[in-house]
PDB file of N, CA and C in Angstrom:
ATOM      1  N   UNK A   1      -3.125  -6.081  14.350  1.00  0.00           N
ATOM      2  CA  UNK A   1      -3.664  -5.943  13.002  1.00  0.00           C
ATOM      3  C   UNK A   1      -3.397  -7.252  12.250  1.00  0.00           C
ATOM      4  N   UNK A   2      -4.161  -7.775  11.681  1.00  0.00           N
ATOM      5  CA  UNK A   2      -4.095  -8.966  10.404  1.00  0.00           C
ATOM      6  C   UNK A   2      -3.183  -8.626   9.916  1.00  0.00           C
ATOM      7  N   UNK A   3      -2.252  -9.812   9.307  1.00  0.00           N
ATOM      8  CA  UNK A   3      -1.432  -9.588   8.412  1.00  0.00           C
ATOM      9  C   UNK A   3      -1.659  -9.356   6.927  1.00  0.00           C
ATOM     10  N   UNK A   4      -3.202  -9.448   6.416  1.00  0.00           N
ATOM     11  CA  UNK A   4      -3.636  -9.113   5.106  1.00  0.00           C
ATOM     12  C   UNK A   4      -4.138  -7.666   5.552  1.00  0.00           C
ATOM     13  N   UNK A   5      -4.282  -6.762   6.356  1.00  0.00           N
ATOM     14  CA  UNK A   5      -5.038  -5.405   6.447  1.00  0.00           C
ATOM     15  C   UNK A   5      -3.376  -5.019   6.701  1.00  0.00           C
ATOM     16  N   UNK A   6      -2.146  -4.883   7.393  1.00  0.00           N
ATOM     17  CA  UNK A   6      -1.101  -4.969   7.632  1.00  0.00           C
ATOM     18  C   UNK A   6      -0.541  -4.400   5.855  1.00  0.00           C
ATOM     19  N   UNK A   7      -0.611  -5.817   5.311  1.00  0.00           N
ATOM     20  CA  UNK A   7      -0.138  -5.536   3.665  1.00  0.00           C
ATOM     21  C   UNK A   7      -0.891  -4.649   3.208  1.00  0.00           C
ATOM     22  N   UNK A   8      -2.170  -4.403   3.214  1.00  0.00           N
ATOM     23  CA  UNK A   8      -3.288  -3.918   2.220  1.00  0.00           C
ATOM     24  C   UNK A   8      -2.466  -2.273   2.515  1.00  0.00           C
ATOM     25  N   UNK A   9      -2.049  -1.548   3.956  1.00  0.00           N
ATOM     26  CA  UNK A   9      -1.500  -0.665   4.507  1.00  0.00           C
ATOM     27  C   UNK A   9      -0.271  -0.172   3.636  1.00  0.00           C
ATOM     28  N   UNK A  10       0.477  -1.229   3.850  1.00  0.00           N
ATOM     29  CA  UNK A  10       2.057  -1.250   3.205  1.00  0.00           C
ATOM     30  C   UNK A  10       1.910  -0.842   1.752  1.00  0.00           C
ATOM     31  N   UNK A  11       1.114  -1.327   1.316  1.00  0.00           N
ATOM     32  CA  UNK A  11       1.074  -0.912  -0.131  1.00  0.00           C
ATOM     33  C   UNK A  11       0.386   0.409  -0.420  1.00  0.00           C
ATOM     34  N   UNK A  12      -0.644   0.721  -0.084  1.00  0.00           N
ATOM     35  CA  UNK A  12      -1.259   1.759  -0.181  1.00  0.00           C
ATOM     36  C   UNK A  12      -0.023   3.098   0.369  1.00  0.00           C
ATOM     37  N   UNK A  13       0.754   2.589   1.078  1.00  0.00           N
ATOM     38  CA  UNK A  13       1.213   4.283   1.872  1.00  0.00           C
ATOM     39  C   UNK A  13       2.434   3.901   0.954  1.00  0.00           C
ATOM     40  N   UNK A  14       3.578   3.005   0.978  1.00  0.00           N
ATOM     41  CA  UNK A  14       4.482   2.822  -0.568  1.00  0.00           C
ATOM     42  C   UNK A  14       4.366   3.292  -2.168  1.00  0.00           C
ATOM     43  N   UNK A  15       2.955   2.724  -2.183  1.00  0.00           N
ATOM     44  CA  UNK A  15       2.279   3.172  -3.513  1.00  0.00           C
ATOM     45  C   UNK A  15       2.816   2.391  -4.766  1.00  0.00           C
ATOM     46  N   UNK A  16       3.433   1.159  -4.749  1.00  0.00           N
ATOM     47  CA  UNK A  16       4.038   0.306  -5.701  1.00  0.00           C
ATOM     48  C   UNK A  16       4.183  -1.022  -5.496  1.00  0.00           C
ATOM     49  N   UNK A  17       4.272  -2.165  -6.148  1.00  0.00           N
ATOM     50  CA  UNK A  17       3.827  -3.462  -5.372  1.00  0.00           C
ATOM     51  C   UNK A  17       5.048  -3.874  -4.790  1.00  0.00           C
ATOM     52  N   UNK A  18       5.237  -4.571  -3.957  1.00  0.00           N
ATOM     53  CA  UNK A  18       6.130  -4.963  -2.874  1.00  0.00           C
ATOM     54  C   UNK A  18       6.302  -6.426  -3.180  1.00  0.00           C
ATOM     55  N   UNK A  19       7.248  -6.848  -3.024  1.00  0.00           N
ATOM     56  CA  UNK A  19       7.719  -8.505  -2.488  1.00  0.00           C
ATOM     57  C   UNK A  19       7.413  -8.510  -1.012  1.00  0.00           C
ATOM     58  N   UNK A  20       7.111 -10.012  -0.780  1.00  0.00           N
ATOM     59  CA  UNK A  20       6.641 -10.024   0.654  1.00  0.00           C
ATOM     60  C   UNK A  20       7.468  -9.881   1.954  1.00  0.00           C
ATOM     61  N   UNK A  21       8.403  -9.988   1.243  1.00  0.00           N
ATOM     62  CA  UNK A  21       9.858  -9.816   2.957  1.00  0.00           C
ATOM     63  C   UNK A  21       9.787  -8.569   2.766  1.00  0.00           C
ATOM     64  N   UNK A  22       9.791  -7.517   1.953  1.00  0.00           N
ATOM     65  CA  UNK A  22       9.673  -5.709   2.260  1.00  0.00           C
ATOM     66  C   UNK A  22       8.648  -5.535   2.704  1.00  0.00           C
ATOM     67  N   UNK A  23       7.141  -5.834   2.678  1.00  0.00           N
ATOM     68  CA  UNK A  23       5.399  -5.760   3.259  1.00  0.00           C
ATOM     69  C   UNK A  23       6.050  -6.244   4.659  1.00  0.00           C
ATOM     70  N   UNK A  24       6.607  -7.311   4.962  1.00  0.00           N
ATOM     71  CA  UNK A  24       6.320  -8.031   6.562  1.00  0.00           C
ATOM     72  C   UNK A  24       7.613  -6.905   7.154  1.00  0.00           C
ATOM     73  N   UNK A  25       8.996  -5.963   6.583  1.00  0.00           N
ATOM     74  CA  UNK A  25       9.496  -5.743   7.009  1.00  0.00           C
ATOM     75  C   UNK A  25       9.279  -4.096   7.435  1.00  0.00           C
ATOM     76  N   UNK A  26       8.790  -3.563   6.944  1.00  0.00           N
ATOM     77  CA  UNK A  26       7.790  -2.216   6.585  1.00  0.00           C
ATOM     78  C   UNK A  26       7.219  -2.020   7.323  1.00  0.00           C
ATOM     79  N   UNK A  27       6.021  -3.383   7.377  1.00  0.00           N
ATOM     80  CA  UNK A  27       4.840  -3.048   8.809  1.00  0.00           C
ATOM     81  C   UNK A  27       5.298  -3.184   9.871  1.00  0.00           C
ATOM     82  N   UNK A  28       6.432  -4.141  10.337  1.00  0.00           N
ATOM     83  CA  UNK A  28       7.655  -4.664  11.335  1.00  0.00           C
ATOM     84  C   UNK A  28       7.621  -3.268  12.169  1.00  0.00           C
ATOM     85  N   UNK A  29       8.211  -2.627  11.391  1.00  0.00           N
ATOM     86  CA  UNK A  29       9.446  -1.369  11.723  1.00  0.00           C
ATOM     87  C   UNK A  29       7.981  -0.482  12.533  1.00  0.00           C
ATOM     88  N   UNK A  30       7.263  -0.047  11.626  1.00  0.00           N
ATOM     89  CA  UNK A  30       5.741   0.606  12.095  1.00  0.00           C
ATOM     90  C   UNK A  30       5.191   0.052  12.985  1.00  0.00           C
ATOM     91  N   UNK A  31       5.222  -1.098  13.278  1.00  0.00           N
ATOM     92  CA  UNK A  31       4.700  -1.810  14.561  1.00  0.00           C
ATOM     93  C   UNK A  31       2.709  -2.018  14.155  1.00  0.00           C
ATOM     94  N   UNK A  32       2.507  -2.224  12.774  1.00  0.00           N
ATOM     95  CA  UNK A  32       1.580  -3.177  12.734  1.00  0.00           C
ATOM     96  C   UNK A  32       1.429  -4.413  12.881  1.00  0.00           C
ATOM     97  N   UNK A  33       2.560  -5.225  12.631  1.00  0.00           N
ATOM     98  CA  UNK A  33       2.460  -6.710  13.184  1.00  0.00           C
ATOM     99  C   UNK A  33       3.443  -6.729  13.779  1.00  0.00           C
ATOM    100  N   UNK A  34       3.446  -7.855  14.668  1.00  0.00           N
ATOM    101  CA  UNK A  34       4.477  -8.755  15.541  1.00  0.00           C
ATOM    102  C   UNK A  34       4.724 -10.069  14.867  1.00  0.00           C
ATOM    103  N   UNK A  35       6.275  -9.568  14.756  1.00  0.00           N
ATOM    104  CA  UNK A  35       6.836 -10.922  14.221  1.00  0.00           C
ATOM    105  C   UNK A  35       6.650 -12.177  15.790  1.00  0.00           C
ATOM    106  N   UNK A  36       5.918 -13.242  15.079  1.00  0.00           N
ATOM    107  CA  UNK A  36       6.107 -14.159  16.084  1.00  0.00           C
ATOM    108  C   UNK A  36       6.753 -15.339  15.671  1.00  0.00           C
ATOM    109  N   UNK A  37       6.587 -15.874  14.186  1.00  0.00           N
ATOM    110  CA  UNK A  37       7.266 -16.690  13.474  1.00  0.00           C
ATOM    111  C   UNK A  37       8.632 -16.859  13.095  1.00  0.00           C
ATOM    112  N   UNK A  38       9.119 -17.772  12.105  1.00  0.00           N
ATOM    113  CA  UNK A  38      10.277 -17.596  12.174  1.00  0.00           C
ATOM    114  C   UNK A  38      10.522 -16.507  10.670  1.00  0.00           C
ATOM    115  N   UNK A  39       9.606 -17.548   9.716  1.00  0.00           N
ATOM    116  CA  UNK A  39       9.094 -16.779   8.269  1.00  0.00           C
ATOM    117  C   UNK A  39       8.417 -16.080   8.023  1.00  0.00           C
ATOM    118  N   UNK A  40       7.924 -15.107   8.723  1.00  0.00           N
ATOM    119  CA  UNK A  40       6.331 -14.489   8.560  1.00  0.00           C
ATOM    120  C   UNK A  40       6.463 -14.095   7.463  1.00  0.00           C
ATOM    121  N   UNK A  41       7.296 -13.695   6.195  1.00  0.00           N
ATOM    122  CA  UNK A  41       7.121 -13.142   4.783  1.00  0.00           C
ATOM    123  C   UNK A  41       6.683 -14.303   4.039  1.00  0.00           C
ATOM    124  N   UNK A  42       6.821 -15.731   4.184  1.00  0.00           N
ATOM    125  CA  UNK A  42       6.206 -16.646   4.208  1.00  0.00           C
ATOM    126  C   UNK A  42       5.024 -16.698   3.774  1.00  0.00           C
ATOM    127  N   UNK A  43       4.561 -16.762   5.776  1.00  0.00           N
ATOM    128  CA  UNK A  43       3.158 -16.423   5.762  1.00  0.00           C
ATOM    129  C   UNK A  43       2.264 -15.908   5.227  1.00  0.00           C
ATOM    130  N   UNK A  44       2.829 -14.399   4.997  1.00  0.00           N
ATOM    131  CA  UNK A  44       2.126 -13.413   4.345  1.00  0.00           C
ATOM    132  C   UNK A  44       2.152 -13.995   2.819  1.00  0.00           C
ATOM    133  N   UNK A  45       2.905 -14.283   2.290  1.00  0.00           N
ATOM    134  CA  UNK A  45       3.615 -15.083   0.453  1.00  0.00           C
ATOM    135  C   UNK A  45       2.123 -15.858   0.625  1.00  0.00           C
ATOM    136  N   UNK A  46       2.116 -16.767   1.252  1.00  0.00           N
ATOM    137  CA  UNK A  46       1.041 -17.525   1.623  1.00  0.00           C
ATOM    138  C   UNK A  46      -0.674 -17.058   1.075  1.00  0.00           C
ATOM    139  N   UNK A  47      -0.846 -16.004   2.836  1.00  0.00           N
ATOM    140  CA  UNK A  47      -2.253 -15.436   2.743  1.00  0.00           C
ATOM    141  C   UNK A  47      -2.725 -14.770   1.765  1.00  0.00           C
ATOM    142  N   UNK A  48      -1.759 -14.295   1.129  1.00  0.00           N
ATOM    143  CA  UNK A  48      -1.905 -13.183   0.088  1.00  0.00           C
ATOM    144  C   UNK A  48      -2.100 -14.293  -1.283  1.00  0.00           C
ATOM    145  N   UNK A  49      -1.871 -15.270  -1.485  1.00  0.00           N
ATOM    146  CA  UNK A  49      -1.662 -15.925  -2.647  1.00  0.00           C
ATOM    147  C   UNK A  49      -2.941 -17.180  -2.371  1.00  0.00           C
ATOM    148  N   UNK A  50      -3.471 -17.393  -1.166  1.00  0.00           N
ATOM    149  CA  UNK A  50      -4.559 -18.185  -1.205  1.00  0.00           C
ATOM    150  C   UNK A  50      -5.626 -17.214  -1.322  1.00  0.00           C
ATOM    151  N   UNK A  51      -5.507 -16.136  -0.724  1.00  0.00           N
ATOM    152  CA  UNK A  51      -6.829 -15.013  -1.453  1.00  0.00           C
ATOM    153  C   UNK A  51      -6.935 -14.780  -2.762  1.00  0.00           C
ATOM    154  N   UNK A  52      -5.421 -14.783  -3.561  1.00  0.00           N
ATOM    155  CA  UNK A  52      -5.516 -14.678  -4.561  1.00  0.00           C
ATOM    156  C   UNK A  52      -6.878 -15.655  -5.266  1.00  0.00           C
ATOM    157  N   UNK A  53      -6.194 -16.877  -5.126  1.00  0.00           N
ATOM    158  CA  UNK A  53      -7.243 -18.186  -5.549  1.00  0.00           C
ATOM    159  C   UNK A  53      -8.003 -18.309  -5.219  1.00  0.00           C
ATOM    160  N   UNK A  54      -8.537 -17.812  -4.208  1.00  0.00           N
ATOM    161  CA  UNK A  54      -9.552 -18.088  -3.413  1.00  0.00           C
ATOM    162  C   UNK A  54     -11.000 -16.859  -3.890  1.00  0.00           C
ATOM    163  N   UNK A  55     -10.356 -16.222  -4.082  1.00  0.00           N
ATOM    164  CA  UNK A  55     -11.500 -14.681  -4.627  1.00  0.00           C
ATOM    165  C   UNK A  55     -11.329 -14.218  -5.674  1.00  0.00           C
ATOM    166  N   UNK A  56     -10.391 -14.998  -6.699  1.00  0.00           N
ATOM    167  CA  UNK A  56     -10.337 -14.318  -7.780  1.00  0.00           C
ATOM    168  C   UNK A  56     -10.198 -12.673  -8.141  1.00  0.00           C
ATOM    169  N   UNK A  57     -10.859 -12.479  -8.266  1.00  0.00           N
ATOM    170  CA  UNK A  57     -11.002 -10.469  -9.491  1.00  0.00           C
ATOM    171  C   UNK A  57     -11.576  -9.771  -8.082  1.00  0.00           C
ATOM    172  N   UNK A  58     -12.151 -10.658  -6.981  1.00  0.00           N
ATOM    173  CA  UNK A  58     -13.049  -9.974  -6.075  1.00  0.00           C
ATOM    174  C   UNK A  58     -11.445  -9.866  -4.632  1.00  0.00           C
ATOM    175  N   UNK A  59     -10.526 -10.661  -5.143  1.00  0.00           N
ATOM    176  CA  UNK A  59      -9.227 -10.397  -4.467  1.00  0.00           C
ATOM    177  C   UNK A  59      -9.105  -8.661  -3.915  1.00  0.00           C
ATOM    178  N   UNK A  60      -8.134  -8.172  -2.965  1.00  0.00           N
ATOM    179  CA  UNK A  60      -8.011  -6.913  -2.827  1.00  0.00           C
ATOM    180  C   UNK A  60      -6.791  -7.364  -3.179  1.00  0.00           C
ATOM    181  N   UNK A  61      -6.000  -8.226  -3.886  1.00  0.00           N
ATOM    182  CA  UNK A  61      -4.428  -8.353  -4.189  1.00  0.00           C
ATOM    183  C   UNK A  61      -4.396  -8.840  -5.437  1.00  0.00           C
ATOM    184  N   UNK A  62      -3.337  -8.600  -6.465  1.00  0.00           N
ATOM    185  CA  UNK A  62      -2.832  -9.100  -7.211  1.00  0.00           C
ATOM    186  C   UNK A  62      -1.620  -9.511  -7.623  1.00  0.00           C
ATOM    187  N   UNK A  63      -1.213 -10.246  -8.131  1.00  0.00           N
ATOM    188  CA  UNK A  63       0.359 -10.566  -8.224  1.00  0.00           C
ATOM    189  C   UNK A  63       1.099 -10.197  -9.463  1.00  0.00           C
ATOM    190  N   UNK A  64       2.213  -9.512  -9.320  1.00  0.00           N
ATOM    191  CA  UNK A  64       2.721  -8.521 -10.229  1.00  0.00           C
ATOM    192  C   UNK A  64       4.205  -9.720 -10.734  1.00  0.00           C
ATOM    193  N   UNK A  65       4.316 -10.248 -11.907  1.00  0.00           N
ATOM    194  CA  UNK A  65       5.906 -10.614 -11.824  1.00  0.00           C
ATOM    195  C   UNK A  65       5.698 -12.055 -11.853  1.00  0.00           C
ATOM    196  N   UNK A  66       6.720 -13.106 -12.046  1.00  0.00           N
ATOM    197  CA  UNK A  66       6.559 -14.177 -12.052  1.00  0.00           C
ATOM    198  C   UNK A  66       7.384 -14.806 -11.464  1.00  0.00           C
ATOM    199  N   UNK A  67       7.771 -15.738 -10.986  1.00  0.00           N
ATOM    200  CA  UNK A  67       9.133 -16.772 -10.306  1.00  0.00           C
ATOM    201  C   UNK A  67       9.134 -16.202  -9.121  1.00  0.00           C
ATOM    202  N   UNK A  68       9.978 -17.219  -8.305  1.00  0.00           N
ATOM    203  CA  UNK A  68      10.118 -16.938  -6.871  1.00  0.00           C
ATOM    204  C   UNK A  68      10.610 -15.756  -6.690  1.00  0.00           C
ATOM    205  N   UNK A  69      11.537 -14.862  -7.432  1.00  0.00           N
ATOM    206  CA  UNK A  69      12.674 -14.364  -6.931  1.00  0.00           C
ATOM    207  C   UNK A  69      11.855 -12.795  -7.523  1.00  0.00           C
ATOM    208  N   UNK A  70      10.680 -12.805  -8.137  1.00  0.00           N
ATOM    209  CA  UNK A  70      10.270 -11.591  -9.043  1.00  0.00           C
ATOM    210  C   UNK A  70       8.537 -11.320  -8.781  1.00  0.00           C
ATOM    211  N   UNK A  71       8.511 -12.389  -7.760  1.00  0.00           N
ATOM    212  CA  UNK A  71       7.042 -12.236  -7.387  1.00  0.00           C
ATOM    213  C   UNK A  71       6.958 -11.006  -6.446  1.00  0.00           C
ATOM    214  N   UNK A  72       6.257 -10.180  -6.846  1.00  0.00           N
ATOM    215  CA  UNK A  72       5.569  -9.113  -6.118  1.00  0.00           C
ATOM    216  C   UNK A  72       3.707  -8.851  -6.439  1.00  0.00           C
ATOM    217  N   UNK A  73       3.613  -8.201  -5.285  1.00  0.00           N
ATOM    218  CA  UNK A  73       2.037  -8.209  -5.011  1.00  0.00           C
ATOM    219  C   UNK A  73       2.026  -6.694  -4.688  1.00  0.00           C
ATOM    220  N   UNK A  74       0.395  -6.536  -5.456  1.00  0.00           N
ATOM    221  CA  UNK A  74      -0.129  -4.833  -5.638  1.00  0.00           C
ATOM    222  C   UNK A  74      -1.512  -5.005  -5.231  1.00  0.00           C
ATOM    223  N   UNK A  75      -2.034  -3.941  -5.247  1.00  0.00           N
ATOM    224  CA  UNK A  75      -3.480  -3.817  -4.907  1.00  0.00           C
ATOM    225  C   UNK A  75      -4.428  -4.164  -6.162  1.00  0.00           C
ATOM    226  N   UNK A  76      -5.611  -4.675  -6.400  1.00  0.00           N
ATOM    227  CA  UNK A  76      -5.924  -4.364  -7.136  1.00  0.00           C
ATOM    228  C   UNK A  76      -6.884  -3.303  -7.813  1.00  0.00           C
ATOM    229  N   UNK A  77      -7.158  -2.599  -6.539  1.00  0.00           N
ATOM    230  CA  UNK A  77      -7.527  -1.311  -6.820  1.00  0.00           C
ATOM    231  C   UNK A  77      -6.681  -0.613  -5.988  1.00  0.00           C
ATOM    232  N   UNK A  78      -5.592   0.121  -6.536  1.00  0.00           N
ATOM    233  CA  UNK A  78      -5.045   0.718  -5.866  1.00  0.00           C
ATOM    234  C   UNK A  78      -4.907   2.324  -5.154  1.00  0.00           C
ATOM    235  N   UNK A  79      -6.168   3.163  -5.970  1.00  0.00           N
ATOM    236  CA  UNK A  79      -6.895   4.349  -5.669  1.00  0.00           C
ATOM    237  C   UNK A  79      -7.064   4.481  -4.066  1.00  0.00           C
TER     238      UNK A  79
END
């Protein structure tokens, strides 16, 4: 599974927005992704934040919180 359909998962069955080391550690445990990296919460920090920019309002993510330490990501339709 992608690691953006992976998150899109994590959040929807949680139901509240997540920081990205709980999304990569969540799907981990469930065995939607394989950690192959060293950072994959990273990664995901990453994919999730160039879609952001990248698609604007048409994003399926949004970012909840501000600073490194308070950044979390939600759906933006989360229904």
């Amino acid at each position: 599974m992608k690691f953006s359909d992976a998150a899109e998962k994590v959040l929807r069955k949680i139901g509240r927005p997540m920081h990205s080391t709980e999304i990569v550690e969540y799907a981990i445990k469930q065995g939607w992704i394989i950690q192959k990296g060293k950072t994959p919460d990273h990664s995901l920090q990453a994919l999730i934040w160039t879609d952001i920019q990248k698609n604007g309002s048409r994003s399926r993510f949004r970012m909840v919180g501000e600073g490194r330490f308070h950044r979390r990501y939600w759906l933006r339709h989360p229904d």
